[in-house]
Protein backbone atom coordinates (compact mmCIF):
# COMPACT_ATOMS: atom_id res chain seq x y z
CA UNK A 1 200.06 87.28 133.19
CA UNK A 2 197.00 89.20 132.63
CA UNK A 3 195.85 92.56 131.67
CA UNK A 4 194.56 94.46 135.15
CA UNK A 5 191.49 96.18 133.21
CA UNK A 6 187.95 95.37 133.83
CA UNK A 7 185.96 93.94 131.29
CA UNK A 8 181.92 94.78 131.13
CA UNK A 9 179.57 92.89 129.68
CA UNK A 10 175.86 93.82 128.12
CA UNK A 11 173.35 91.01 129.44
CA UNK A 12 173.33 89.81 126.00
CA UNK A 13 176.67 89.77 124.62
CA UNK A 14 179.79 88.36 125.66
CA UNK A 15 182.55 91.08 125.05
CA UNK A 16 185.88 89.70 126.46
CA UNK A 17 187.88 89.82 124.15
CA UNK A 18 191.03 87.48 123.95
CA UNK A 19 193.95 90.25 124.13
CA UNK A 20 191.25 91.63 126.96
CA UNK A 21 191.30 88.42 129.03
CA UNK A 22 194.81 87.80 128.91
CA UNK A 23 196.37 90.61 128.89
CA UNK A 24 195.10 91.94 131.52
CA UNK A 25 195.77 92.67 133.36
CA UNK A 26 196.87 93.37 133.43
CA UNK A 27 199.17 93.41 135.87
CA UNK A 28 202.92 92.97 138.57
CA UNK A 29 205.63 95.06 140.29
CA UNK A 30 208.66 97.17 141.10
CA UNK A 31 211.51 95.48 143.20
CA UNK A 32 213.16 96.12 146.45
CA UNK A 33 216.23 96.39 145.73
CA UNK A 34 218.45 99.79 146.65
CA UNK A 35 217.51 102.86 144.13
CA UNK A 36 220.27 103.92 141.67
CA UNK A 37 221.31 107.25 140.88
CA UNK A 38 218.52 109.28 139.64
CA UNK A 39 218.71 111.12 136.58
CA UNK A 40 220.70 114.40 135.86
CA UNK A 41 218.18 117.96 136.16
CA UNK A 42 215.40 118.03 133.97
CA UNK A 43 216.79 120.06 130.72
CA UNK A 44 215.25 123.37 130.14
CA UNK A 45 213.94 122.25 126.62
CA UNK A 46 211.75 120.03 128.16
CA UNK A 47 210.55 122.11 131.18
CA UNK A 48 209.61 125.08 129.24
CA UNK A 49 207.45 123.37 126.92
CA UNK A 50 204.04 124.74 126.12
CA UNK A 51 200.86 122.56 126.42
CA UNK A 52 198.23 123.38 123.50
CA UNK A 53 195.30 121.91 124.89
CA UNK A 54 192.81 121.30 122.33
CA UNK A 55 189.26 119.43 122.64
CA UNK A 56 189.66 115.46 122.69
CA UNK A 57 186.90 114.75 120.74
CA UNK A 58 183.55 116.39 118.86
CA UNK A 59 181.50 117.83 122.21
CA UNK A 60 182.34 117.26 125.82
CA UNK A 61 184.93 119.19 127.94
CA UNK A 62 188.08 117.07 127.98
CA UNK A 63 191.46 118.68 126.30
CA UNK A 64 193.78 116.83 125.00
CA UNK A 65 197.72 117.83 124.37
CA UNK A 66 201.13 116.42 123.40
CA UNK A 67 204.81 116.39 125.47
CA UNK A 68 208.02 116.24 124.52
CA UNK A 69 209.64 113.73 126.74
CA UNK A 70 213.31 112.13 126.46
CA UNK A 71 213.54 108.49 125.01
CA UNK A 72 215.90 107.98 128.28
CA UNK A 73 215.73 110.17 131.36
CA UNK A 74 218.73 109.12 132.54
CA UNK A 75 220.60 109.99 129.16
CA UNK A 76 218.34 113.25 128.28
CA UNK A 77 220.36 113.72 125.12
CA UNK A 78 220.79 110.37 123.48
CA UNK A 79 218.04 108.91 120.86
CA UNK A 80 215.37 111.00 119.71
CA UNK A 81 212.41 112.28 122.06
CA UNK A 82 209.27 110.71 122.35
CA UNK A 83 205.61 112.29 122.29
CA UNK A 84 203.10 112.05 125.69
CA UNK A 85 199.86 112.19 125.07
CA UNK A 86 198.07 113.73 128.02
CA UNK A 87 194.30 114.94 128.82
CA UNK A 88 192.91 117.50 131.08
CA UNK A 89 189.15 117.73 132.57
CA UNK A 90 188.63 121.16 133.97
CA UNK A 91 187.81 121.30 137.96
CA UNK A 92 183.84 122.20 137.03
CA UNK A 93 183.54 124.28 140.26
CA UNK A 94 186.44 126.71 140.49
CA UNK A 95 185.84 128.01 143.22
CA UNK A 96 185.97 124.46 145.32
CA UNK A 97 188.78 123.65 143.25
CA UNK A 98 191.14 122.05 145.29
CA UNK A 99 194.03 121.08 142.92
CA UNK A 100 194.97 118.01 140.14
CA UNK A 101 194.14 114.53 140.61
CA UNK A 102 195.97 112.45 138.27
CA UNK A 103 195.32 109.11 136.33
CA UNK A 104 196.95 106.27 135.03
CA UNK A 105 195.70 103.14 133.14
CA UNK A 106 196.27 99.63 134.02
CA UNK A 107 197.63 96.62 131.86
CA UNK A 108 200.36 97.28 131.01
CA UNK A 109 199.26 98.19 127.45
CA UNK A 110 195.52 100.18 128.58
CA UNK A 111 195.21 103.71 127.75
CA UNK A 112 194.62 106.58 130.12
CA UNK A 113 194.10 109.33 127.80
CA UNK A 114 189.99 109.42 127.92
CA UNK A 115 189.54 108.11 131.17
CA UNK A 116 189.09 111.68 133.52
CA UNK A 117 185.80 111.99 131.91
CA UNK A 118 183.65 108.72 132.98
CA UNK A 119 185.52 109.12 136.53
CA UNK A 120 184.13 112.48 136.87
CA UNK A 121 180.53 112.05 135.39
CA UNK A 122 180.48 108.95 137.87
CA UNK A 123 182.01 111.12 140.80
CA UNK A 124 180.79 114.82 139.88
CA UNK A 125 182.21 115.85 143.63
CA UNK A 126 185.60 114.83 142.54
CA UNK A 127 185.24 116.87 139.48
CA UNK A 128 184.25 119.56 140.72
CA UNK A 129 187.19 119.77 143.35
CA UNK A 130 189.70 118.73 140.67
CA UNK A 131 191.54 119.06 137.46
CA UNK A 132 191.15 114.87 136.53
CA UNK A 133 194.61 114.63 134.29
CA UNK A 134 195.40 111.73 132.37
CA UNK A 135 197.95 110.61 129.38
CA UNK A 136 198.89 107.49 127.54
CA UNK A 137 201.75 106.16 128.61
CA UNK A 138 204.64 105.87 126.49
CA UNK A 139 204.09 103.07 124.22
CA UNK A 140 200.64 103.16 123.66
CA UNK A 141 198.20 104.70 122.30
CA UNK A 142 198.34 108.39 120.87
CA UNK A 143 201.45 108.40 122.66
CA UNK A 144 204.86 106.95 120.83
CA UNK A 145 204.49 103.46 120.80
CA UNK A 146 206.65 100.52 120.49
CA UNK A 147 205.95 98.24 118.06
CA UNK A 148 206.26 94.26 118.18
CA UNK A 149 204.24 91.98 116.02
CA UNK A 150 201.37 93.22 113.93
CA UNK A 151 198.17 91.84 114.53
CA UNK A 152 197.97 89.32 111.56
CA UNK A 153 201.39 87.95 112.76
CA UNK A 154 200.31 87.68 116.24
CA UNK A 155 197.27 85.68 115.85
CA UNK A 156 197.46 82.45 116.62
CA UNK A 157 199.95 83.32 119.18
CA UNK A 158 197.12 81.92 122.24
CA UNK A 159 195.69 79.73 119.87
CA UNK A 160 195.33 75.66 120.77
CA UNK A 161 194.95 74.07 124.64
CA UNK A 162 197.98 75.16 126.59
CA UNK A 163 196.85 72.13 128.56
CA UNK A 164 199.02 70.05 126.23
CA UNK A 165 202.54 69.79 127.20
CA UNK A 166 203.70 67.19 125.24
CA UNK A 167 207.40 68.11 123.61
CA UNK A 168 205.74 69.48 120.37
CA UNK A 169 203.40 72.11 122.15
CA UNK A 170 206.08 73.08 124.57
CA UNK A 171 208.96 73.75 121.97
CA UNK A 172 205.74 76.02 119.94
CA UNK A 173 205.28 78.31 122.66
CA UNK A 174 208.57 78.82 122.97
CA UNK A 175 209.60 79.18 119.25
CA UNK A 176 206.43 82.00 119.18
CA UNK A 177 208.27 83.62 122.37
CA UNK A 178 211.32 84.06 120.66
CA UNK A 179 209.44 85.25 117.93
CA UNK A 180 208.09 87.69 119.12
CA UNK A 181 210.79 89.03 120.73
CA UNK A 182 212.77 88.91 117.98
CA UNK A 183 210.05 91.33 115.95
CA UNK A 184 210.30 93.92 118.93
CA UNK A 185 213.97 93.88 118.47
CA UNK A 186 213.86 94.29 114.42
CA UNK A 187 210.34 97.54 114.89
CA UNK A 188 211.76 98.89 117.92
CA UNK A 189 215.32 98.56 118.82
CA UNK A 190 216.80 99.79 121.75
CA UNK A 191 212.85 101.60 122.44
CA UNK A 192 211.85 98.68 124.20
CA UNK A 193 213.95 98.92 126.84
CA UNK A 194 212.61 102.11 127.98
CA UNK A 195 209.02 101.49 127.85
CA UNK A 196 209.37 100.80 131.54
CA UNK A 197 206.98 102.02 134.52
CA UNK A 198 210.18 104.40 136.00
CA UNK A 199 210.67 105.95 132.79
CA UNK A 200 206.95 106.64 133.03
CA UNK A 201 207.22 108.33 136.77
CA UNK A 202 209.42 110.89 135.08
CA UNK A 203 206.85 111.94 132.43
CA UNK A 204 204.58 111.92 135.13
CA UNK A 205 206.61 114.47 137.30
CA UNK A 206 207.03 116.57 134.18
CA UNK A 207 203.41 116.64 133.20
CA UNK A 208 202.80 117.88 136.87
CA UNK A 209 205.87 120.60 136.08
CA UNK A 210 204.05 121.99 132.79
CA UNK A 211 200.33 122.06 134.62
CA UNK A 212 202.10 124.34 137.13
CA UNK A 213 201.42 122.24 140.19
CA UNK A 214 203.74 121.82 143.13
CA UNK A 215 201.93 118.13 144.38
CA UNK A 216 199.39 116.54 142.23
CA UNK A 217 196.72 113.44 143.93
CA UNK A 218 197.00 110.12 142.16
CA UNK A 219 194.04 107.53 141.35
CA UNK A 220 195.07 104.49 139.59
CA UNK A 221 193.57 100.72 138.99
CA UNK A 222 195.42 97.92 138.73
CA UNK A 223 198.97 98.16 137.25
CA UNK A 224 198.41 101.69 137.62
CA UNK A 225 198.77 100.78 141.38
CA UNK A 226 202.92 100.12 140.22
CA UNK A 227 202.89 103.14 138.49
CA UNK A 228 201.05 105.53 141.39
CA UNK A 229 203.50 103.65 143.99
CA UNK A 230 206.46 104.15 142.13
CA UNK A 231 205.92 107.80 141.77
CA UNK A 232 205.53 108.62 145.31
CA UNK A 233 208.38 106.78 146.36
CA UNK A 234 210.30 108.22 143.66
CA UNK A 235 208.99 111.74 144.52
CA UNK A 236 207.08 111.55 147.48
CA UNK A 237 207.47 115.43 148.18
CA UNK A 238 204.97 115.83 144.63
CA UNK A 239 201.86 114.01 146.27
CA UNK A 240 199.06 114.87 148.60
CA UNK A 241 196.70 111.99 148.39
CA UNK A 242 196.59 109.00 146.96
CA UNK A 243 194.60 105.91 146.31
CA UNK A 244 195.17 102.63 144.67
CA UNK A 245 192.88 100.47 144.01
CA UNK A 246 193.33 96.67 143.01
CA UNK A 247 196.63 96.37 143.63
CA UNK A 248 199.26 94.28 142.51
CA UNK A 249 202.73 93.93 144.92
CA UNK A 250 204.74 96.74 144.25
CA UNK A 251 207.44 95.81 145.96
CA UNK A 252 207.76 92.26 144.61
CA UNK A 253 208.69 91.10 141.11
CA UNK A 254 206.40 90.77 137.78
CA UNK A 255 207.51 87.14 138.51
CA UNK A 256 206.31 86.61 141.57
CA UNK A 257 203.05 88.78 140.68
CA UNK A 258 202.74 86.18 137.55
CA UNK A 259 203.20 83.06 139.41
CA UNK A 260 200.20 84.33 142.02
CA UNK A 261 197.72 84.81 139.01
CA UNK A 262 196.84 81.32 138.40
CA UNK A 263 195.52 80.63 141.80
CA UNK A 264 193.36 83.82 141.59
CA UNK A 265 191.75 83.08 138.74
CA UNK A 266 191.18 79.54 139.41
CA UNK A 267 189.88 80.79 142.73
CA UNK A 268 187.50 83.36 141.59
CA UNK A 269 186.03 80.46 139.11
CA UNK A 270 185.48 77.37 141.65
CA UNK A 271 184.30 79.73 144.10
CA UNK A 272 182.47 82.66 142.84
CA UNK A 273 181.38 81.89 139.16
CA UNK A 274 180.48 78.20 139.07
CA UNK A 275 178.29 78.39 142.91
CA UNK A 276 176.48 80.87 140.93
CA UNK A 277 176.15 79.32 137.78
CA UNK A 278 175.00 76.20 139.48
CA UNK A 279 172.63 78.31 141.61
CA UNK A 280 170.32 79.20 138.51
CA UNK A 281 170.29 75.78 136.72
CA UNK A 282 166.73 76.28 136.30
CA UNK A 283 168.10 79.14 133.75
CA UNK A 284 170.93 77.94 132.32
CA UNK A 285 170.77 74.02 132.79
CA UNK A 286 174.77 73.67 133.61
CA UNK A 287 174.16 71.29 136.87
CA UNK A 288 172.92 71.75 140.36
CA UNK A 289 176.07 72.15 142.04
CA UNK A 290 179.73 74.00 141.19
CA UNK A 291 181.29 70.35 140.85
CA UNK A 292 178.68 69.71 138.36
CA UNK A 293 179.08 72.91 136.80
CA UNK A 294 182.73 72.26 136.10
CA UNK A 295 182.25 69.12 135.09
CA UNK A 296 180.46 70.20 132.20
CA UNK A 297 182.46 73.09 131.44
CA UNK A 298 185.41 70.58 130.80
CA UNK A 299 183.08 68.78 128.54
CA UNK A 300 182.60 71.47 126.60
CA UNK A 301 186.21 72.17 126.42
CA UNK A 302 187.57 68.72 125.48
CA UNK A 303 184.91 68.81 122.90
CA UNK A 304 186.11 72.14 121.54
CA UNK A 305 189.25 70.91 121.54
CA UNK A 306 188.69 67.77 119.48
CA UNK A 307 186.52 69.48 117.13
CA UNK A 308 187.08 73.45 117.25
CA UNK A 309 184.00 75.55 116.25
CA UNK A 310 184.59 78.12 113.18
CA UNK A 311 183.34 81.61 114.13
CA UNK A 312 183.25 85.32 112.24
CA UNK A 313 182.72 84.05 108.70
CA UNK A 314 185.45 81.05 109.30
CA UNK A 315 187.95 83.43 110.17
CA UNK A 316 188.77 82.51 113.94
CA UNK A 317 187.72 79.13 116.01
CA UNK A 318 186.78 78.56 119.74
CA UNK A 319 189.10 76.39 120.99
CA UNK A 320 190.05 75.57 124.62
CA UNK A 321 192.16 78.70 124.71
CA UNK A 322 189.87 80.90 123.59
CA UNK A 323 186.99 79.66 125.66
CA UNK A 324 189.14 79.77 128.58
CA UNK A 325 190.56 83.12 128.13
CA UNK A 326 187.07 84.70 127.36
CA UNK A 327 185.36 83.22 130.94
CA UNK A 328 189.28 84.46 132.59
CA UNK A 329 188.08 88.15 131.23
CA UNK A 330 184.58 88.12 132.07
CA UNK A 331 185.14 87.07 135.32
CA UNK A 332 187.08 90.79 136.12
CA UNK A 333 183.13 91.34 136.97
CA UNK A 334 180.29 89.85 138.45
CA UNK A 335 178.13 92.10 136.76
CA UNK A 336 179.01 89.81 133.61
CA UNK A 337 177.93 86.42 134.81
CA UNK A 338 174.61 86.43 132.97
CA UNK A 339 175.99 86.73 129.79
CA UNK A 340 178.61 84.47 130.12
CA UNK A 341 176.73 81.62 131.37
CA UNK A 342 173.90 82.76 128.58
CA UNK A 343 177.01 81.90 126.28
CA UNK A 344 178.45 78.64 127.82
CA UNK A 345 174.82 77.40 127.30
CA UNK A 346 174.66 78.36 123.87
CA UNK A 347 178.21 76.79 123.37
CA UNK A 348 176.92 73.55 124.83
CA UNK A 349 174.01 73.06 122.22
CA UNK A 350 175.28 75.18 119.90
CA UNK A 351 173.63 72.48 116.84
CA UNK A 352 170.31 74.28 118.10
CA UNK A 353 171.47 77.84 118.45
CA UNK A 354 169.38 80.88 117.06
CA UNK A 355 170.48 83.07 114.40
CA UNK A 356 170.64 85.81 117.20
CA UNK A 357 172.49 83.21 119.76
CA UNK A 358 175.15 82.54 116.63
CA UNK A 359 175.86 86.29 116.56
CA UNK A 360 176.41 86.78 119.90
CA UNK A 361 179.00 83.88 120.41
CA UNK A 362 180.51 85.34 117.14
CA UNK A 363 180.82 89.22 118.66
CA UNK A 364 181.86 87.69 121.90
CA UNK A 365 184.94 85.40 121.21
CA UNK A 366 186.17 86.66 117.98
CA UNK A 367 187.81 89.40 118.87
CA UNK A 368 191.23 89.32 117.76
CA UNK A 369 194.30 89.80 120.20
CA UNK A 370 195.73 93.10 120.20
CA UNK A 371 199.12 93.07 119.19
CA UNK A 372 200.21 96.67 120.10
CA UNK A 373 198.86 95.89 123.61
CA UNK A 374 200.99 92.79 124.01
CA UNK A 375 204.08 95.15 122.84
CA UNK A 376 203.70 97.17 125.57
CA UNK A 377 202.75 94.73 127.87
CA UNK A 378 206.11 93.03 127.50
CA UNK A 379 208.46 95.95 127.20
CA UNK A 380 206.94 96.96 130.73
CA UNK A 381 206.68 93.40 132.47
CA UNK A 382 210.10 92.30 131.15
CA UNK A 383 212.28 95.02 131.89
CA UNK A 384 210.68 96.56 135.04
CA UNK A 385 212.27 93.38 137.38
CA UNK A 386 214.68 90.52 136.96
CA UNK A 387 213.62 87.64 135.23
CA UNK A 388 214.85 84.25 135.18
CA UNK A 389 216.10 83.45 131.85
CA UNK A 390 215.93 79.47 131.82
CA UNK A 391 213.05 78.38 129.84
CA UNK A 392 213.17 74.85 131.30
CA UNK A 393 212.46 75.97 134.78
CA UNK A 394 209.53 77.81 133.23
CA UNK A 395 208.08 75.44 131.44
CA UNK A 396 208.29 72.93 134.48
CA UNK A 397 206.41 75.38 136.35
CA UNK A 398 203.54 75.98 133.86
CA UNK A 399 203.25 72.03 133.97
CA UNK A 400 202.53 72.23 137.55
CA UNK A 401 200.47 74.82 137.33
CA UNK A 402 198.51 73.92 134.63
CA UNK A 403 197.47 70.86 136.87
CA UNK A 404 196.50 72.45 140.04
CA UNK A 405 194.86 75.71 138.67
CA UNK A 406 194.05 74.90 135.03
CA UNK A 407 192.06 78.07 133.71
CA UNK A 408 194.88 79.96 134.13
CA UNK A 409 198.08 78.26 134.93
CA UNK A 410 198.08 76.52 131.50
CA UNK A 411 198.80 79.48 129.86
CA UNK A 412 201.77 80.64 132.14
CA UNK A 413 204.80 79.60 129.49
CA UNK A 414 203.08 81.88 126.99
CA UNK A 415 204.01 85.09 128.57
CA UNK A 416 206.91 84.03 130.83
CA UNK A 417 208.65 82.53 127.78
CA UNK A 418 209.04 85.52 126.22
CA UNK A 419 210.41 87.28 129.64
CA UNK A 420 213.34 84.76 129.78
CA UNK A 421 213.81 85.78 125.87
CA UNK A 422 213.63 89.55 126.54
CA UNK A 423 216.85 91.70 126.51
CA UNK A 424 218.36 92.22 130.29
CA UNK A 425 217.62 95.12 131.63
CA UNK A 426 219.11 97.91 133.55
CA UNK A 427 216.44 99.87 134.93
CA UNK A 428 217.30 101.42 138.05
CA UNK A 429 215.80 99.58 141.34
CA UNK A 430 213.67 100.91 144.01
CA UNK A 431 212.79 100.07 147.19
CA UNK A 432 209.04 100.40 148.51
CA UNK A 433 208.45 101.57 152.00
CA UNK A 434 206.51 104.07 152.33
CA UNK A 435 208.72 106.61 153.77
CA UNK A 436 208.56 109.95 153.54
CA UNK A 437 204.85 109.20 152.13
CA UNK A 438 200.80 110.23 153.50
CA UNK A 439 198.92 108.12 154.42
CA UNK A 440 198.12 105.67 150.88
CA UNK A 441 194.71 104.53 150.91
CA UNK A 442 194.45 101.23 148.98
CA UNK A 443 191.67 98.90 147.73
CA UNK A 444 191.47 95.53 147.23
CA UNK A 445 188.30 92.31 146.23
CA UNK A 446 188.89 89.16 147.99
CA UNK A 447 188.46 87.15 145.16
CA UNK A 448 189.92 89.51 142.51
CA UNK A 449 191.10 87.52 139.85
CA UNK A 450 193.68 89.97 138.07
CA UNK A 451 195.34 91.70 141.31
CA UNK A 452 195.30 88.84 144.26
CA UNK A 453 194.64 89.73 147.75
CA UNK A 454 197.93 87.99 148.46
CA UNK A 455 199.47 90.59 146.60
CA UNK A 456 197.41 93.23 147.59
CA UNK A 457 198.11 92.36 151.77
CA UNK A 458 202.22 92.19 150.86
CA UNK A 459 201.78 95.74 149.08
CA UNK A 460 199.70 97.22 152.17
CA UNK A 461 202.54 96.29 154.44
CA UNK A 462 205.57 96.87 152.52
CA UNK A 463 203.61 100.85 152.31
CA UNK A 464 204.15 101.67 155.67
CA UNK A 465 200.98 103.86 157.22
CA UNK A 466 198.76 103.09 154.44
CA UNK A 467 195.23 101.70 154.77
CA UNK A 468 193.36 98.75 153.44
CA UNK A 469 189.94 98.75 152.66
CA UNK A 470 189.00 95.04 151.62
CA UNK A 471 186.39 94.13 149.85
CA UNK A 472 184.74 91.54 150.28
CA UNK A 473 183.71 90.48 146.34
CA UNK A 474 185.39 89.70 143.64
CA UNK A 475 185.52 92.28 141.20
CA UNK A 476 188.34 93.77 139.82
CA UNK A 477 188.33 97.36 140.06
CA UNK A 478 186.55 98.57 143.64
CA UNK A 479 185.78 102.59 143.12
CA UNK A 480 182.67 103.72 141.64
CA UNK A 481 182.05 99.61 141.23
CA UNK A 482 178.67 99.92 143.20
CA UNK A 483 179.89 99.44 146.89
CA UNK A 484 178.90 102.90 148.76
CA UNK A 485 181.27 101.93 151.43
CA UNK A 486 184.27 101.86 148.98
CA UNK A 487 183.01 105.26 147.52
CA UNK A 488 182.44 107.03 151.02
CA UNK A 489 186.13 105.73 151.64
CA UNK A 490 187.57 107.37 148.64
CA UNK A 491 185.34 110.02 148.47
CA UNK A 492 186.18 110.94 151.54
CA UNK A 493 189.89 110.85 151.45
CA UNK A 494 190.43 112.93 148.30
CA UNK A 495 187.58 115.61 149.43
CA UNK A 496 188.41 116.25 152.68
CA UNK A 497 191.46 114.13 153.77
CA UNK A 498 189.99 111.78 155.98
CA UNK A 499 191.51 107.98 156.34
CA UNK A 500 189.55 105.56 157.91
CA UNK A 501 191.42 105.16 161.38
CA UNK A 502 192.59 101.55 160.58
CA UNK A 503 192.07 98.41 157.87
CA UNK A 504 187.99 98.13 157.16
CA UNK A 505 186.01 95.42 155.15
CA UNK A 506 183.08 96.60 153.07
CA UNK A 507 180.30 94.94 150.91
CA UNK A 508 180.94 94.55 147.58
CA UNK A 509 178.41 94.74 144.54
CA UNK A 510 176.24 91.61 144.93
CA UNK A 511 176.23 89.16 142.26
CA UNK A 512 172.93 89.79 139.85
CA UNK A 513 170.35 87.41 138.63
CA UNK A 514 169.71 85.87 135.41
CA UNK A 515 167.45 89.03 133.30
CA UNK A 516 163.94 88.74 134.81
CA UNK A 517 164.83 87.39 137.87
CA UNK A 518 165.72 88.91 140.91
């Protein structure tokens, strides 16, 4: 349901934005059913391809390239090929360099391409031991991309409280499903039915071909976690070491993975973010206790839903949505809890808020949701798994989720709607186990919002031999997230090879104080 991405916040400004928070994610899973036929031989056309690397950008070291890749790698020569974009950051000791670690971004809909070079100047020993390879995936980015709604036509989209399920607001979320769909259809055609995370495992194992590696290590957050899983299992005699970190239930369904979110979220608010909020009422005046703390954050939203509050020049409006789906994408972070309750208490006397105050709320929830991100989001989440097409068992379910873990659960018809509207698809199945595989080593928070432990504990034991390393936190995202335990574990493991023995707990980043305090 949500984009598996972490969102960071500066002390002063709120910066989730609304395609941010519920996106995702993002976000869910491959099945378990028994693989298909792989594809025919890997033309020569495609394998003898040249890469002209070329800087990324004005200064640093990061190359960038483009790949030819078939629209379908089980039909190789049907529909016309689609361009990878892929990145490169140089080992920067050769002589410790011990081979290619590559990356993948989460979402569905993030982009990897830039990514090697913050993991590296965070972790300079993994850079120096490795090439750090990236690419956008297809669909995204610099890479081909499919193309839904445009962005004016796909605001309003999460607009209103989801909380409402009278007839009228259930029959709009589904008319803007169909909608939507119904755009991808008329921009994309039959595209969207390969923008799938298999069809991405294949560029992967030809980007490894053309860089001249016989097994390449994997790192990848979130619903990277799909795509690094899939790959091994789909060629588990390319990899030497690999880590996934907030993970989502590979082996389940985007379904199942979607229906999991709303407890997560609700979870990581009642018991993380308003105990903390109600801890510093001295700061932020929001009550003494969480149960007070709520209480007035559902104040604030039934006002803002009686009388929505214009923001950006009159161009957007907080309303319940958008003040839920802005605290769902700060809370990817603890590290973000200042300037989110900073906001809500802005928000709640808003009639005496600064000039300065004004502008923050204004850069902070009016941000407009990202239309190309939602494209790919969809194409992925619908097509990767079997959906349920009967909107009336959907829209029963977001009614009872709504009730039991609002913050998130309202909003379930809104992307599970357009699932049950999305053309069937017949991407081959594949079943997780492990087999053949090293040891995996995965992470996963407690209390992560995006990518539930649930999820995370199902993964870990359908990937037999792999090791967990819980956190015990609530941030989305574990490596290089402040914990040195997590980053010995990693480190560790891609350096020299070593796996903890068994399952260990470590200390997540502790929650910080309001500025000034500590």
């Amino acid at each position: 349901m949500f984009e598996f991405r972490k969102s960071r916040l500066t002390r002063s400004v709120v910066t989730g934005a609304m395609a941010t928070a519920i996106a995702a994610a993002v976000l869910p899973a491959a099945t378990a059913a028994a693989k298909t036929p792989g594809p025919p031989p890997v033309p020569e056309r495609y394998t003898t391809q040249k890469l002209a690397w070329q800087p990324c950008g004005p200064g640093g070291s990061l190359e960038c390239a483009q790949m030819k890749v078939p629209r379908d790698w089980y039909h190789p020569g049907t529909g016309e090929d689609l361009t990878i974009a892929v990145s490169r950051q140089r080992a920067s000791d050769p002589a410790r360099r011990r081979g290619v670690l590559m990356m993948a971004a989460g979402g569905p809909g993030g982009q990897g391409l830039l990514r090697p070079a913050n993991l590296v100047k965070k972790s300079p020993s993994i850079g120096a031991a490795y090439d750090v390879v990236s690419f956008d995936q297809r669909g995204v980015g610099q890479s081909s991309r499919v193309r839904c709604e445009t962005d004016a036509e796909f605001q309003g989209y999460f607009d209103g409280d989801s909380r409402d399920r009278s007839p009228a607001a259930v029959q709009r979320e589904l008319d803007n499903a169909r909608k939507f769909v119904d755009s991808c259809r008329a921009r994309s055609g039959d595209l969207m039915n390969y923008i799938t995370t298999d069809q991405t495992v294949h560029d992967m194992d030809l980007y490894r071909t053309l860089l001249g590696e016989k097994k390449v290590s994997y790192y990848g957050p979130s619903y990277a976690t799909v795509i690094g899983t899939y790959y091994a299992t789909e060629f588990p005699q390319r990899v030497e070491r690999v880590v996934l970190d907030s993970n989502i239930d590979a082996a389940g369904t985007w379904a199942e993975f979607e229906e999991g979110q709303p407890l997560s979220f609700q979870r990581r608010f009642e018991q993380d973010f308003l105990p903390w909020l109600a801890k510093y009422d001295d700061t932020y005046h929001y009550g003494r206790t969480a149960a007070e703390s709520k209480a007035k954050y559902e104040k604030l939203r039934g006002a803002l839903r009686d009388h929505p509050l214009p923001i950006v020049g009159g161009k957007a409006v907080i309303d319940p949505n958008r003040l839920d789906s802005v605290v769902i994408s700060v809370m990817y972070n603890g590290s973000n809890f200042p300037a989110l309750a900073k906001s809500l208490a802005v928000l709640d006397h808003w009639d005496q808020a600064t000039a300065e105050e004004r502008a923050m709320i204004d850069k902070g929830f009016g941000q407009p949701a990202n239309a190309d991100f939602f494209a790919e989001f969809f194409s992925v989440t619908c097509s990767d798994t079997p959906w349920d097409r009967d909107t009336g068992q959907w829209a029963k379910r977001a009614a009872k989720d709504a009730a039991k873990y609002p913050l998130a659960g309202a909003r379930e018809l809104t992307y599970t709607a357009v699932c049950a509207n999305w053309p069937e698809s017949k991407v081959p199945r594949t079943k997780i186990t492990g087999k053949g595989l090293p040891p995996i080593l995965m992470l996963n928070g407690r209390h992560d919002p995006a990518t539930h432990y649930e999820g995370a504990q199902r993964s870990h034991r359908a990937l037999r031999g792999s090791r967990l390393v819980t956190v015990d936190g609530g941030d989305h995202g574990q490596y290089q997230d402040g914990s040195a335990c997590v980053d010995s574990a990693v480190n560790d493991y891609l350096l020299e090879g070593k796996l903890p023995a068994h399952d260990i707990t470590c200390e997540g980043a502790p929650l910080p104080a309001p500025a000034g305090q500590g």
